[in-house]
N, C-alpha and C. Protein backbone atom coordinates (compact mmCIF):
# COMPACT_ATOMS: atom_id res chain seq x y z
N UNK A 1 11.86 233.71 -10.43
CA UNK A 1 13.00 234.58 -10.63
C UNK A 1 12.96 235.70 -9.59
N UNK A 2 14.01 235.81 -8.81
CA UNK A 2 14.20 236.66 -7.87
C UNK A 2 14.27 238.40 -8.21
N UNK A 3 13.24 239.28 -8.04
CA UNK A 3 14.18 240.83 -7.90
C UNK A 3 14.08 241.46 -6.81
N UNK A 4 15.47 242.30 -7.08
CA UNK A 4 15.84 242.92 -5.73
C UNK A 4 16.12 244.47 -6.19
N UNK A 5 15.71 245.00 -5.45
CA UNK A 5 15.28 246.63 -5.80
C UNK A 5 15.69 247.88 -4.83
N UNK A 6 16.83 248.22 -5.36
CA UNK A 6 17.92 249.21 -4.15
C UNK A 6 16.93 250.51 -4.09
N UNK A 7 17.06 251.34 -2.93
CA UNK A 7 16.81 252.61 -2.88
C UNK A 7 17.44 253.74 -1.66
N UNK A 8 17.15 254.46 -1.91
CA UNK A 8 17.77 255.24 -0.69
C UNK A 8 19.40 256.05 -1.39
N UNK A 9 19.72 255.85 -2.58
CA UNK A 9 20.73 256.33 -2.40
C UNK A 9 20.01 257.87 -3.07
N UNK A 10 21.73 258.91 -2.81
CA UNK A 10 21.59 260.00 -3.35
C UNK A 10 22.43 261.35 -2.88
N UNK A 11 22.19 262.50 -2.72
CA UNK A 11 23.52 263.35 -2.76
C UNK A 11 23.87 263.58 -1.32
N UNK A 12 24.57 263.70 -0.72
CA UNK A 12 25.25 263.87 0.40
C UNK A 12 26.40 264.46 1.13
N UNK A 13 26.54 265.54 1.92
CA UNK A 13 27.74 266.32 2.39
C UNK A 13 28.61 265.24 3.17
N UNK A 14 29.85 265.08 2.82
CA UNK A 14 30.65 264.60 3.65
C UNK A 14 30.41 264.60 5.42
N UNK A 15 30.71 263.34 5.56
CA UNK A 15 29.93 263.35 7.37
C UNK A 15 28.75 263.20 7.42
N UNK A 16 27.67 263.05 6.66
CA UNK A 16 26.60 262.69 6.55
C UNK A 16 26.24 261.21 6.52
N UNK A 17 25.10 261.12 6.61
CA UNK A 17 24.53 259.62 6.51
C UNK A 17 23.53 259.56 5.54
N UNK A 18 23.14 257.50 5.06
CA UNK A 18 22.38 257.18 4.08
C UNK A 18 21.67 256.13 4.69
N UNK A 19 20.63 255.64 4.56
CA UNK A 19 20.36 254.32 4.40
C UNK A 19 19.97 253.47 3.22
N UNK A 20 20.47 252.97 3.26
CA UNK A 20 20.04 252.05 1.64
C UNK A 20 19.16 250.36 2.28
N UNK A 21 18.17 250.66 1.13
CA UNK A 21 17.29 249.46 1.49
C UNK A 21 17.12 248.30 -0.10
N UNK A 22 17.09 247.18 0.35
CA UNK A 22 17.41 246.40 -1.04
C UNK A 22 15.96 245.56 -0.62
N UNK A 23 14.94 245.57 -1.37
CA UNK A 23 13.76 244.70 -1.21
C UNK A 23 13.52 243.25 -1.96
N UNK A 24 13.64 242.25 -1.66
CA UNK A 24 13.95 241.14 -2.76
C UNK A 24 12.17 240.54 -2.67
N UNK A 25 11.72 240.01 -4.41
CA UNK A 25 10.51 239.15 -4.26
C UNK A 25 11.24 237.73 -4.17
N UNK A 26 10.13 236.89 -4.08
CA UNK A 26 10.61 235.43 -3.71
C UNK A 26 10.46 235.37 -2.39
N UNK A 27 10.39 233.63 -2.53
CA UNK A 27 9.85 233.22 -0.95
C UNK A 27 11.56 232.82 -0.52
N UNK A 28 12.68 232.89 -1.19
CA UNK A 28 14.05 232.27 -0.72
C UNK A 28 14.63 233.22 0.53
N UNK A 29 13.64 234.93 -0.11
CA UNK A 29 15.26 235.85 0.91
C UNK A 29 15.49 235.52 1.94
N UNK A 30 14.52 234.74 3.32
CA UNK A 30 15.26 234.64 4.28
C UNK A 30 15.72 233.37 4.48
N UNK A 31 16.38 232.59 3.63
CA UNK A 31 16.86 231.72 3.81
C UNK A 31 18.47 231.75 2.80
N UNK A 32 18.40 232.77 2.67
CA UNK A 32 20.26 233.23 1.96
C UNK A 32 20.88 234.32 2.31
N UNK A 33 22.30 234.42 2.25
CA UNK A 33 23.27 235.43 2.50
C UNK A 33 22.59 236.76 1.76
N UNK A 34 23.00 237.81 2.14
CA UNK A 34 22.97 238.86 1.00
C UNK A 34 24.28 239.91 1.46
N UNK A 35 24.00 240.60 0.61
CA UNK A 35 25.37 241.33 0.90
C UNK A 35 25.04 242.66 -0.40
N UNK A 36 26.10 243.78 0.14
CA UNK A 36 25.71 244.79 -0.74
C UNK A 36 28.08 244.99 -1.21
N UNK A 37 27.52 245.41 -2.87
CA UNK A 37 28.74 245.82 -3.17
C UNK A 37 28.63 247.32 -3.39
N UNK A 38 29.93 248.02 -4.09
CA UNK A 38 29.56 249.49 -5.19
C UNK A 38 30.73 249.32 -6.00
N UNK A 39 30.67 250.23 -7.00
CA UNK A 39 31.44 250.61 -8.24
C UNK A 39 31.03 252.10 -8.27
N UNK A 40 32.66 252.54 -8.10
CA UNK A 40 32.61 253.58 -8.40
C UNK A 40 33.36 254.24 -10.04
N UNK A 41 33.33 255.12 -10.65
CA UNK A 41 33.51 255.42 -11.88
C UNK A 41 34.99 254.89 -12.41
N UNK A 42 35.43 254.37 -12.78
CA UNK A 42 36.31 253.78 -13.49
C UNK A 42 36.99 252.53 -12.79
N UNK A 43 36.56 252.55 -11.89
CA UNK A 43 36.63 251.17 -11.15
C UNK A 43 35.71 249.97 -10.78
N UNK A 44 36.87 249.09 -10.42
CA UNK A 44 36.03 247.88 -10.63
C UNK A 44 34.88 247.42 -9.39
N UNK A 45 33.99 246.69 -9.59
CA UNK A 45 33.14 246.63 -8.73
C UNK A 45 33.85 246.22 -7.38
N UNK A 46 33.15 246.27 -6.04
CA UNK A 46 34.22 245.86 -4.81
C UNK A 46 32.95 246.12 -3.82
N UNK A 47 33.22 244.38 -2.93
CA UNK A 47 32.79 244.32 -1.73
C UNK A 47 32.81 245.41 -0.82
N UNK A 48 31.15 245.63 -0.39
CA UNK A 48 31.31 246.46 0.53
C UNK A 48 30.98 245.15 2.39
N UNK A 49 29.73 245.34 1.82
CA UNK A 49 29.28 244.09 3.49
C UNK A 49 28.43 243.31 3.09
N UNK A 50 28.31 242.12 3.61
CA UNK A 50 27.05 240.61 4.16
C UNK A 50 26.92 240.36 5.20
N UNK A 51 25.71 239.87 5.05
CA UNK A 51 24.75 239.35 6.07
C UNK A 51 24.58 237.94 5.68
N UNK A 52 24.78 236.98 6.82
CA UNK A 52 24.02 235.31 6.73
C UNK A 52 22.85 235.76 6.16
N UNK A 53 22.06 234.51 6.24
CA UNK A 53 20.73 234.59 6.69
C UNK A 53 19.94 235.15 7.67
N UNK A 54 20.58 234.82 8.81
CA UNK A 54 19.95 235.20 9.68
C UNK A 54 20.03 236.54 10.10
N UNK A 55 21.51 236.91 9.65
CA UNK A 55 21.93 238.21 9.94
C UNK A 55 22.81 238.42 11.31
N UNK A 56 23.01 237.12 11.61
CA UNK A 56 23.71 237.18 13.11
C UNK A 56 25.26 237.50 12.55
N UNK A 57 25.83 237.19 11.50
CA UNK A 57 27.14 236.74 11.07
C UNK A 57 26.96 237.77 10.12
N UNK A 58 27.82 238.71 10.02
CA UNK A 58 28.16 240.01 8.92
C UNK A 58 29.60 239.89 8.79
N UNK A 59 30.34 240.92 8.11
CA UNK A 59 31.47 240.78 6.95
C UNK A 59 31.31 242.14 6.53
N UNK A 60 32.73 242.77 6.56
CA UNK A 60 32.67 244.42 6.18
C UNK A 60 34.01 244.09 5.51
N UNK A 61 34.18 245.44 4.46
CA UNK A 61 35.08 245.51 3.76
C UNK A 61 35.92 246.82 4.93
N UNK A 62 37.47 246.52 4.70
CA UNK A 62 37.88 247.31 5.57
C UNK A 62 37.66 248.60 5.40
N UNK A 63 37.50 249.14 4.40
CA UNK A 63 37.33 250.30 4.35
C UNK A 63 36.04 251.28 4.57
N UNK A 64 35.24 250.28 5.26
CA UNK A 64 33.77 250.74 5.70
C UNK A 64 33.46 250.16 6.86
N UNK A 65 34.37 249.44 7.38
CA UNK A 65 33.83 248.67 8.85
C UNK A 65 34.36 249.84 10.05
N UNK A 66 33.22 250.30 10.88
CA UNK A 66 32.61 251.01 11.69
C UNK A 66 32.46 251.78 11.20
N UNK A 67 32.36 252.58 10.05
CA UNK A 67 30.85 253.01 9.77
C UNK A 67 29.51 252.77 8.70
N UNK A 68 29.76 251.50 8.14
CA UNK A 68 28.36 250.96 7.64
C UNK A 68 28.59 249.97 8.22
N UNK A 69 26.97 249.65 8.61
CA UNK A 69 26.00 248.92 8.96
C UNK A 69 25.58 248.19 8.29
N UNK A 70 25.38 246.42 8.16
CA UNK A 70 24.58 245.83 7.46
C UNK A 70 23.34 245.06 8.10
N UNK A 71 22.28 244.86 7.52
CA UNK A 71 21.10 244.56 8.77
C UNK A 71 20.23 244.15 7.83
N UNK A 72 19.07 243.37 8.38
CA UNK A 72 17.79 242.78 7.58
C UNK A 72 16.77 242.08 8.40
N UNK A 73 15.85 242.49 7.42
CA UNK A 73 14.51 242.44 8.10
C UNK A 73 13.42 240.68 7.44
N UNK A 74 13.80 239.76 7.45
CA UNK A 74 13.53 238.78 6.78
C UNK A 74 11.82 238.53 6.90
N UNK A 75 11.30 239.23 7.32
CA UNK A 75 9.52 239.77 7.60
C UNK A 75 9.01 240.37 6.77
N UNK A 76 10.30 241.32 6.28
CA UNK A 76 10.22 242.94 4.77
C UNK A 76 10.65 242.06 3.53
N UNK A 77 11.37 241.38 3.72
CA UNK A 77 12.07 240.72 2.19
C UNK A 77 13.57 241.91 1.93
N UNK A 78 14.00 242.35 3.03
CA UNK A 78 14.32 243.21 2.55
C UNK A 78 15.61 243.52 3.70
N UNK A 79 17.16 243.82 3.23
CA UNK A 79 18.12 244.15 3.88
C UNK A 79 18.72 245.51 3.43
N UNK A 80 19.64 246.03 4.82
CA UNK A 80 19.65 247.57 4.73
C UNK A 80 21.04 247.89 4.57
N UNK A 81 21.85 249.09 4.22
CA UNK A 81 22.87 249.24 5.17
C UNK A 81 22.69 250.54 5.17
N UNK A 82 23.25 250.77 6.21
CA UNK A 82 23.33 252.20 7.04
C UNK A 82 24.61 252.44 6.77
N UNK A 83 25.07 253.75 6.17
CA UNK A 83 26.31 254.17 6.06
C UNK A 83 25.93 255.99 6.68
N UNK A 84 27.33 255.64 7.71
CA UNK A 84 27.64 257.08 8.38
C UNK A 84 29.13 257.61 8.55
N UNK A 85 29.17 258.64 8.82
CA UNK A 85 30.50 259.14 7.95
C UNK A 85 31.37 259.33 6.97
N UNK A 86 30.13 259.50 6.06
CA UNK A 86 30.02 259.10 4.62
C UNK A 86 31.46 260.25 3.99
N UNK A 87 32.33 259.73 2.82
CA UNK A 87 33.96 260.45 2.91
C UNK A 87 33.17 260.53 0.95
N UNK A 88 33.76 261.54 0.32
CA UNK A 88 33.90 261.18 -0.98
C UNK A 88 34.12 260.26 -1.57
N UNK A 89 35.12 259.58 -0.98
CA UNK A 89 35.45 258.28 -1.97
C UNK A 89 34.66 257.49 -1.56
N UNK A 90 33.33 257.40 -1.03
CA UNK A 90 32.46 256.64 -1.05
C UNK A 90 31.31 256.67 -1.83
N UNK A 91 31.75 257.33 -3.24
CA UNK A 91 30.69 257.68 -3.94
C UNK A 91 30.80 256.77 -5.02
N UNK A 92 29.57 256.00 -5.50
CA UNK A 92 29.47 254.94 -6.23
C UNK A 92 28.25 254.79 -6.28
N UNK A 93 27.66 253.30 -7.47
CA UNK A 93 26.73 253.07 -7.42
C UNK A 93 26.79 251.51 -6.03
N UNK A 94 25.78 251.74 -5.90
CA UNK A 94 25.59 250.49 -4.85
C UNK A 94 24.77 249.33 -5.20
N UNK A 95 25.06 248.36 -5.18
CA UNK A 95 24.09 247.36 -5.51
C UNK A 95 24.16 246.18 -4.53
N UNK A 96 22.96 245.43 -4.14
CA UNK A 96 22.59 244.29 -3.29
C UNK A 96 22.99 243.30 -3.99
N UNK A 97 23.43 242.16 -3.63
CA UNK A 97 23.03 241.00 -4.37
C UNK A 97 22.87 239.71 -3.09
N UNK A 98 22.10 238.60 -3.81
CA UNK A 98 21.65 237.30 -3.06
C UNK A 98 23.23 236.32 -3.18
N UNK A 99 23.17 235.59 -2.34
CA UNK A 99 24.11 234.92 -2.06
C UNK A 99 23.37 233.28 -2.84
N UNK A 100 24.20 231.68 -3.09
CA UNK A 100 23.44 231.08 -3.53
C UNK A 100 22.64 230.11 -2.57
N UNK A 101 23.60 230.48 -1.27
CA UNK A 101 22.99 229.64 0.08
C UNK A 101 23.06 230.77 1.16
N UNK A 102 22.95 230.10 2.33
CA UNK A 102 22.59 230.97 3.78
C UNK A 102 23.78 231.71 4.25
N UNK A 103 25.21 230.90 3.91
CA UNK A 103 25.94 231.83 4.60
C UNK A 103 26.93 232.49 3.90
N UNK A 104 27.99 233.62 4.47
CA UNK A 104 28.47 234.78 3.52
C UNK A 104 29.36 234.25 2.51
N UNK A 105 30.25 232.98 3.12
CA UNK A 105 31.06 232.36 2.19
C UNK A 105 31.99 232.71 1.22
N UNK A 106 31.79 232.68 -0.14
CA UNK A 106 32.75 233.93 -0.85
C UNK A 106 32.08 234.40 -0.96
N UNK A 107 31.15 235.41 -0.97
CA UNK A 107 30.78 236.48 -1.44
C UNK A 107 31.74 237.71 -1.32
N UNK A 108 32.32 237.90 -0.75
CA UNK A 108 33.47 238.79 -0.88
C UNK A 108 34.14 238.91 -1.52
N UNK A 109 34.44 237.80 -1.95
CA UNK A 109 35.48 237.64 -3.44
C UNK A 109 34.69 237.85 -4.58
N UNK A 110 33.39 238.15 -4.23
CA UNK A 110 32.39 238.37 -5.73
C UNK A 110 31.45 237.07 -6.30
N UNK A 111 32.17 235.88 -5.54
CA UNK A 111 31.57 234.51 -5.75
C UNK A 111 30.29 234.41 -4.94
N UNK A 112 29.80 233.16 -5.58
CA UNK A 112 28.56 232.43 -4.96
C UNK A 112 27.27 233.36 -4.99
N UNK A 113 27.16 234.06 -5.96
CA UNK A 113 26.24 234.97 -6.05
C UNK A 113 25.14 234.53 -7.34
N UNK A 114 23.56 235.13 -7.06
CA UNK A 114 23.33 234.14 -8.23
C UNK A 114 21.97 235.63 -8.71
N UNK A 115 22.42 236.71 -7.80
CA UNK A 115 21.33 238.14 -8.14
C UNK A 115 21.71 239.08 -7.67
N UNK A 116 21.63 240.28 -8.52
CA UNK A 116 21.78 242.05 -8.45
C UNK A 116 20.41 242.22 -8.69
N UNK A 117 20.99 243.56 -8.20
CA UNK A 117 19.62 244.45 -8.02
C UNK A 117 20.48 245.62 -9.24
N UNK A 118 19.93 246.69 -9.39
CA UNK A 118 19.86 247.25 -10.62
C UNK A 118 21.29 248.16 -10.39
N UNK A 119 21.14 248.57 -8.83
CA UNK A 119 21.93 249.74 -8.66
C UNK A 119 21.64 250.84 -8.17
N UNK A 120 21.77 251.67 -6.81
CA UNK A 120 21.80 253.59 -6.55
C UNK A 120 22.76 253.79 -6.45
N UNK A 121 22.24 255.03 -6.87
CA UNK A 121 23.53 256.25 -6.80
C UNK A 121 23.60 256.96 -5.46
N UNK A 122 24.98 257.03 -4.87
CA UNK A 122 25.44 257.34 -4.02
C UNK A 122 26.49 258.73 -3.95
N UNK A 123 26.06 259.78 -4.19
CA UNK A 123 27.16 260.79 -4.42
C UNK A 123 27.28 261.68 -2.93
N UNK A 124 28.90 261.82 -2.70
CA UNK A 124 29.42 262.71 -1.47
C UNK A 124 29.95 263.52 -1.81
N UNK A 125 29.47 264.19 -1.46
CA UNK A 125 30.13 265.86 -1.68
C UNK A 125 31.19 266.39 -0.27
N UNK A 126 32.01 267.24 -1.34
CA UNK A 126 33.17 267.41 0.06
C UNK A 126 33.10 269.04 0.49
């Protein structure tokens, strides 16, 4: 059974930056997609970015593409994203999840997913 274990989130001035790191056990992580979503308070969960496997092939939600980053270290067990220019309405919890094969596929649509990680908190202050 796979876990994956977010960290890095937490309070932040608008225009600021985060990195968030998702550590997965199991011998599968580098051989599947991953990808990170958030939910923010009364809304519904929503794609943020993925990574293949390999990480050559990423996928951003428009509302974060150029300024988060998605990236991974398949040596660590473990994929990142870097978010900069961080706006209020980017305040949510964040969570990783595994894809059920190598590439991003639906995961955007919320499909083909088969693990979360627990969740950080991400708060921007304006």
């Amino acid at each position: 059974q796979v876990q994956l274990v977010e960290s890095g989130g937490g309070l932040v001035q608008a225009g600021g930056s985060l990195r968030l790191s998702c550590t997965a056990s199991g011998r599968t992580f580098s051989s599947t997609a991953m990808g990170w979503f958030r939910q923010a308070p009364g809304k519904e969960r929503e794609f943020i970015a993925a990574a293949s496997w390999t990480g050559r092939v990423t996928n951003y939600a428009d509302s974060v593409k150029g300024r988060f980053t998605i990236s991974r270290d398949n040596a660590k067990n473990t994929v990142y994203l870097q978010m900069n220019s961080l706006k209020p309405e980017d305040t949510a919890v964040y969570y990783c999840a595994r894809a059920k094969g190598p590439a991003i596929g639906t995961m955007p649509g919320g499909d083909g997913l088969d693990a979360w990680g627990q969740g950080t908190l991400v708060t921007v202050s304006s």
